[in-house]
C-alpha atoms as a PDB file:
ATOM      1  CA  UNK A   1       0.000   0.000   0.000  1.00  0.00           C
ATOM      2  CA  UNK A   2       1.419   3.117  -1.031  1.00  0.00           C
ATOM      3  CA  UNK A   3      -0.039   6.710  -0.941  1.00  0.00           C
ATOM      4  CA  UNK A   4       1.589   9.737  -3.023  1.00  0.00           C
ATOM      5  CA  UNK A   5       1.205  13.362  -1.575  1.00  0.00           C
ATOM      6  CA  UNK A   6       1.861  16.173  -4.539  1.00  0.00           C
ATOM      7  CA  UNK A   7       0.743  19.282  -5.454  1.00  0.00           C
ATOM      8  CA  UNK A   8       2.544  21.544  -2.511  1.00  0.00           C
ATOM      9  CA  UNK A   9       4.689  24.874  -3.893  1.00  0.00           C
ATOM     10  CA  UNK A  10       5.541  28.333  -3.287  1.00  0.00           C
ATOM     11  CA  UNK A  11       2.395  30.922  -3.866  1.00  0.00           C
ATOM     12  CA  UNK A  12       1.965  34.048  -2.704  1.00  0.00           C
ATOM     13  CA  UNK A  13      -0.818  34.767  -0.107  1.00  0.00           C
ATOM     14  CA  UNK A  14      -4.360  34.757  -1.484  1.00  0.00           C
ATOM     15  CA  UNK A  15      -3.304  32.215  -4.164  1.00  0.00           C
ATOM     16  CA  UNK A  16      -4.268  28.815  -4.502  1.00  0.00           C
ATOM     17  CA  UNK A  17      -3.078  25.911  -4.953  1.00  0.00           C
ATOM     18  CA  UNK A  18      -4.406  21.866  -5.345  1.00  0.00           C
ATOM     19  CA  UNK A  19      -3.113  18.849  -3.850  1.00  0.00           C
ATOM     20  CA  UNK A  20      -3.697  15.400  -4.452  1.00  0.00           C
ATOM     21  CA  UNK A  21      -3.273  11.957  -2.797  1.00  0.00           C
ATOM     22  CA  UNK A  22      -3.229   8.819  -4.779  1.00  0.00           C
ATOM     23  CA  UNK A  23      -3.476   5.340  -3.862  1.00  0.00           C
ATOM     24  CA  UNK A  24      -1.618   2.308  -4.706  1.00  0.00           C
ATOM     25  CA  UNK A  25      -3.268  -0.308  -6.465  1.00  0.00           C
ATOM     26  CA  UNK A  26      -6.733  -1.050  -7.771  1.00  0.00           C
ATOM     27  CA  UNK A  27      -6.892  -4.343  -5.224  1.00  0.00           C
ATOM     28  CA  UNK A  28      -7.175  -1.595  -2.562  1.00  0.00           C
ATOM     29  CA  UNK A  29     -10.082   0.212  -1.566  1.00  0.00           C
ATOM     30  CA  UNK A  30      -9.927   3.185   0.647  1.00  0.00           C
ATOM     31  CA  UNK A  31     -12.514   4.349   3.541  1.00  0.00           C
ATOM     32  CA  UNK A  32     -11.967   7.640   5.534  1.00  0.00           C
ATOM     33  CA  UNK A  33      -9.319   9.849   3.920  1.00  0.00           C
ATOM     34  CA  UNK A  34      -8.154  12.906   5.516  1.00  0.00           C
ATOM     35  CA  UNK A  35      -5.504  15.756   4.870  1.00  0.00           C
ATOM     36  CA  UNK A  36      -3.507  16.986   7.935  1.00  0.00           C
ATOM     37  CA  UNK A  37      -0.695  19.287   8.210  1.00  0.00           C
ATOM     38  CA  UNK A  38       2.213  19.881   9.943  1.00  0.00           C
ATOM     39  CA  UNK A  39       3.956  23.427  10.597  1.00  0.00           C
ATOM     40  CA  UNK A  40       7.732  23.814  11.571  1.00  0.00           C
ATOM     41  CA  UNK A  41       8.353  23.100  15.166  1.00  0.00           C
ATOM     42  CA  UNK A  42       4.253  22.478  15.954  1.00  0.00           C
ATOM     43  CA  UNK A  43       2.477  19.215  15.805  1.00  0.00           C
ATOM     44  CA  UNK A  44       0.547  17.718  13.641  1.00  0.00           C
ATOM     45  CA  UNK A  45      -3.588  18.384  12.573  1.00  0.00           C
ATOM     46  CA  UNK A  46      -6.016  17.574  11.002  1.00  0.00           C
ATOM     47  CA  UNK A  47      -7.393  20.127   8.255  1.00  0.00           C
ATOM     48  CA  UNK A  48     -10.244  17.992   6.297  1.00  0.00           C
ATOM     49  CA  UNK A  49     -11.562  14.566   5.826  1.00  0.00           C
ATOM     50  CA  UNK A  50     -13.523  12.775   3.977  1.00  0.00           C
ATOM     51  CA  UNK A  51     -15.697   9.828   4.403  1.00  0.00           C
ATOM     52  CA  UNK A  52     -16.354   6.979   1.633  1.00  0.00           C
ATOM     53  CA  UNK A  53     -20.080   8.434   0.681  1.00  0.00           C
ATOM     54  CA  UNK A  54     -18.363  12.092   0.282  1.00  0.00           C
ATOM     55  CA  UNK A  55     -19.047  13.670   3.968  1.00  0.00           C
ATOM     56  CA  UNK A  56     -16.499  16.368   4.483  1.00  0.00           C
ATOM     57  CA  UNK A  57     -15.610  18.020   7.616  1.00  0.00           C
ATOM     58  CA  UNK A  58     -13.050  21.112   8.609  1.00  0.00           C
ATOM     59  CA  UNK A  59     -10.902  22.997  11.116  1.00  0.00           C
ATOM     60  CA  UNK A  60     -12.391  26.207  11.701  1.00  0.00           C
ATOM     61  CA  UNK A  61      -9.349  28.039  10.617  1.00  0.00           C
ATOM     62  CA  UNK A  62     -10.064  26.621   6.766  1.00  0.00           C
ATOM     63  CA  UNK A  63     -13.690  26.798   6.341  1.00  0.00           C
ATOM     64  CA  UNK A  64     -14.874  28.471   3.209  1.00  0.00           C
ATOM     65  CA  UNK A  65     -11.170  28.648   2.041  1.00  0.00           C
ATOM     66  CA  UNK A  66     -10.071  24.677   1.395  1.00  0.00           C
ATOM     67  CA  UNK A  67     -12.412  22.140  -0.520  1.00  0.00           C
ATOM     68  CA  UNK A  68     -12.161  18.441   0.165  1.00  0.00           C
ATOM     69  CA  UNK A  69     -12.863  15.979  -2.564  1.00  0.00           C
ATOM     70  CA  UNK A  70     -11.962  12.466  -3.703  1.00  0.00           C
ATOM     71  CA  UNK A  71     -12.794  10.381  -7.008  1.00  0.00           C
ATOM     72  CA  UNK A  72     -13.328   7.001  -5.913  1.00  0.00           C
ATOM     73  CA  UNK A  73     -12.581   5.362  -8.865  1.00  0.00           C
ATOM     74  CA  UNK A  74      -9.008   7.125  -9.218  1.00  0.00           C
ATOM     75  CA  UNK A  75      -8.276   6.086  -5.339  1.00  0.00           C
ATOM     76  CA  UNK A  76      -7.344   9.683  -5.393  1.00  0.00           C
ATOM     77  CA  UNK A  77      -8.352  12.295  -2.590  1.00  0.00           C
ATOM     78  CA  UNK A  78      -8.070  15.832  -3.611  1.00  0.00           C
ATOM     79  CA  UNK A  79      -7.240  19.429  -1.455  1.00  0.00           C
ATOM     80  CA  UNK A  80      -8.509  22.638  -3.329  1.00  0.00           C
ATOM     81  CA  UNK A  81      -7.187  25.498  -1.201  1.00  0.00           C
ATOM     82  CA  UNK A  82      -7.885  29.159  -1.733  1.00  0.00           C
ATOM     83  CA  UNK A  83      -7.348  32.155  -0.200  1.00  0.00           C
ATOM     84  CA  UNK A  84      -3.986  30.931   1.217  1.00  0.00           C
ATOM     85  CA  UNK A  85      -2.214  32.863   4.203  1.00  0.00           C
ATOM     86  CA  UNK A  86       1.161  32.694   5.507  1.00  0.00           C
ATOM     87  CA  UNK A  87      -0.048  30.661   8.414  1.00  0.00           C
ATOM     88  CA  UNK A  88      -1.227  27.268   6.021  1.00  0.00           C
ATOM     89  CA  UNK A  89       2.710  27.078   5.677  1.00  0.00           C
ATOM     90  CA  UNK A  90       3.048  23.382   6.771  1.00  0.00           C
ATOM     91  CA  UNK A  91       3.788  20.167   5.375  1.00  0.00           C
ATOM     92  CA  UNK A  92       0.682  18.635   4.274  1.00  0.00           C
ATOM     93  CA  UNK A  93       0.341  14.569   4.498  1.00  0.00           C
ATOM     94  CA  UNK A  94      -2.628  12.456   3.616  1.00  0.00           C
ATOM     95  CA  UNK A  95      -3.730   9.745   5.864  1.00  0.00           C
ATOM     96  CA  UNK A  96      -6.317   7.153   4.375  1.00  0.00           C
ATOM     97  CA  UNK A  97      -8.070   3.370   5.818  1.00  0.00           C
ATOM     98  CA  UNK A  98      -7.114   1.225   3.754  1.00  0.00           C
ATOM     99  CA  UNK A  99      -9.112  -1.887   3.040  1.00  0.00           C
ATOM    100  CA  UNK A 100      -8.550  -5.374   1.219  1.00  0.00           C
ATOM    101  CA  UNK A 101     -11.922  -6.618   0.099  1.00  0.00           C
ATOM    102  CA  UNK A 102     -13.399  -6.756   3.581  1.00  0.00           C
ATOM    103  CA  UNK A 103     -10.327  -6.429   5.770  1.00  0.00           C
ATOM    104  CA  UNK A 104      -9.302  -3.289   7.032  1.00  0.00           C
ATOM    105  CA  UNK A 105      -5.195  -3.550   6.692  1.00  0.00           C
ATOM    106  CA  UNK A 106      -5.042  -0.379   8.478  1.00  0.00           C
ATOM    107  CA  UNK A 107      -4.150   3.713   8.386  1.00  0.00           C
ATOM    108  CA  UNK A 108      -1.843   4.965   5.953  1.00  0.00           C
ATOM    109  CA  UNK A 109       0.418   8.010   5.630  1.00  0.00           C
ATOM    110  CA  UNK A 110       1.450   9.530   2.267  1.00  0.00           C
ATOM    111  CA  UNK A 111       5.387  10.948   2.217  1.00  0.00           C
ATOM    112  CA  UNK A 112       4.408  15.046   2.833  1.00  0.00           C
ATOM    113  CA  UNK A 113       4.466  17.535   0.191  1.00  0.00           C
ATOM    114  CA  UNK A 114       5.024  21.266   1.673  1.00  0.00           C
ATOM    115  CA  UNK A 115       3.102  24.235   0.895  1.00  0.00           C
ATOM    116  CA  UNK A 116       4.796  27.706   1.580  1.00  0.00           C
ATOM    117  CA  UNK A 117       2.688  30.807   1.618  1.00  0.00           C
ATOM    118  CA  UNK A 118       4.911  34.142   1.401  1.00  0.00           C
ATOM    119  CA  UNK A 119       3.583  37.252   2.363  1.00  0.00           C
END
């Protein structure tokens, strides 16, 4: 099981920016799927998720600015964020379930992909 993390860059504040999580292998299926971040020298959190049926939820300090999404048949979870300010500066990591037929094998972490806002 493998997930990829891409889509992070340097943009300017109030730009936007798109990144993407793909999983591994059509044997896989994935359940909850979730984007979480993690500034320089703070821990980790969680920034949106995403259920299997498409229910989203979001830390208040993204609401109205980052979109959630995922394509199911892609094994791909999306992270549309506009409106970006310095302080979304993080690395950004996907974390999915990860399921074989029936059998949940377990949550997985993709590699990190940083996004740096400049003022």
């Amino acid at each position: 099981v493998q997930l990829q993390a891409f889509g992070g860059g340097l943009v300017q504040a109030g730009g936007s920016l798109r990144l993407s999580c793909a999983g591994s292998g059509s044997i896989f299926t994935y359940g909850d799927m979730g984007w979480y971040r993690q500034p320089s020298g703070k821990q980790r959190e969680l920034v949106a998720s995403i259920t299997s049926g498409g229910t989203t939820t979001y830390t208040d300090s993204v609401k109205g600015r980052f979109t959630v999404s995922r394509d199911n048949a892609k094994n791909t979870m999306y992270l549309q964020m506009n409106s970006l300010k310095p302080e979304d500066t993080a690395v950004y990591y996907c974390n999915a379930e990860v399921f074989f037929t029936t059998t949940r094998l377990g949550g997985y972490w993709g590699q990190g992909t940083l996004v740096t806002v400049s003022s």
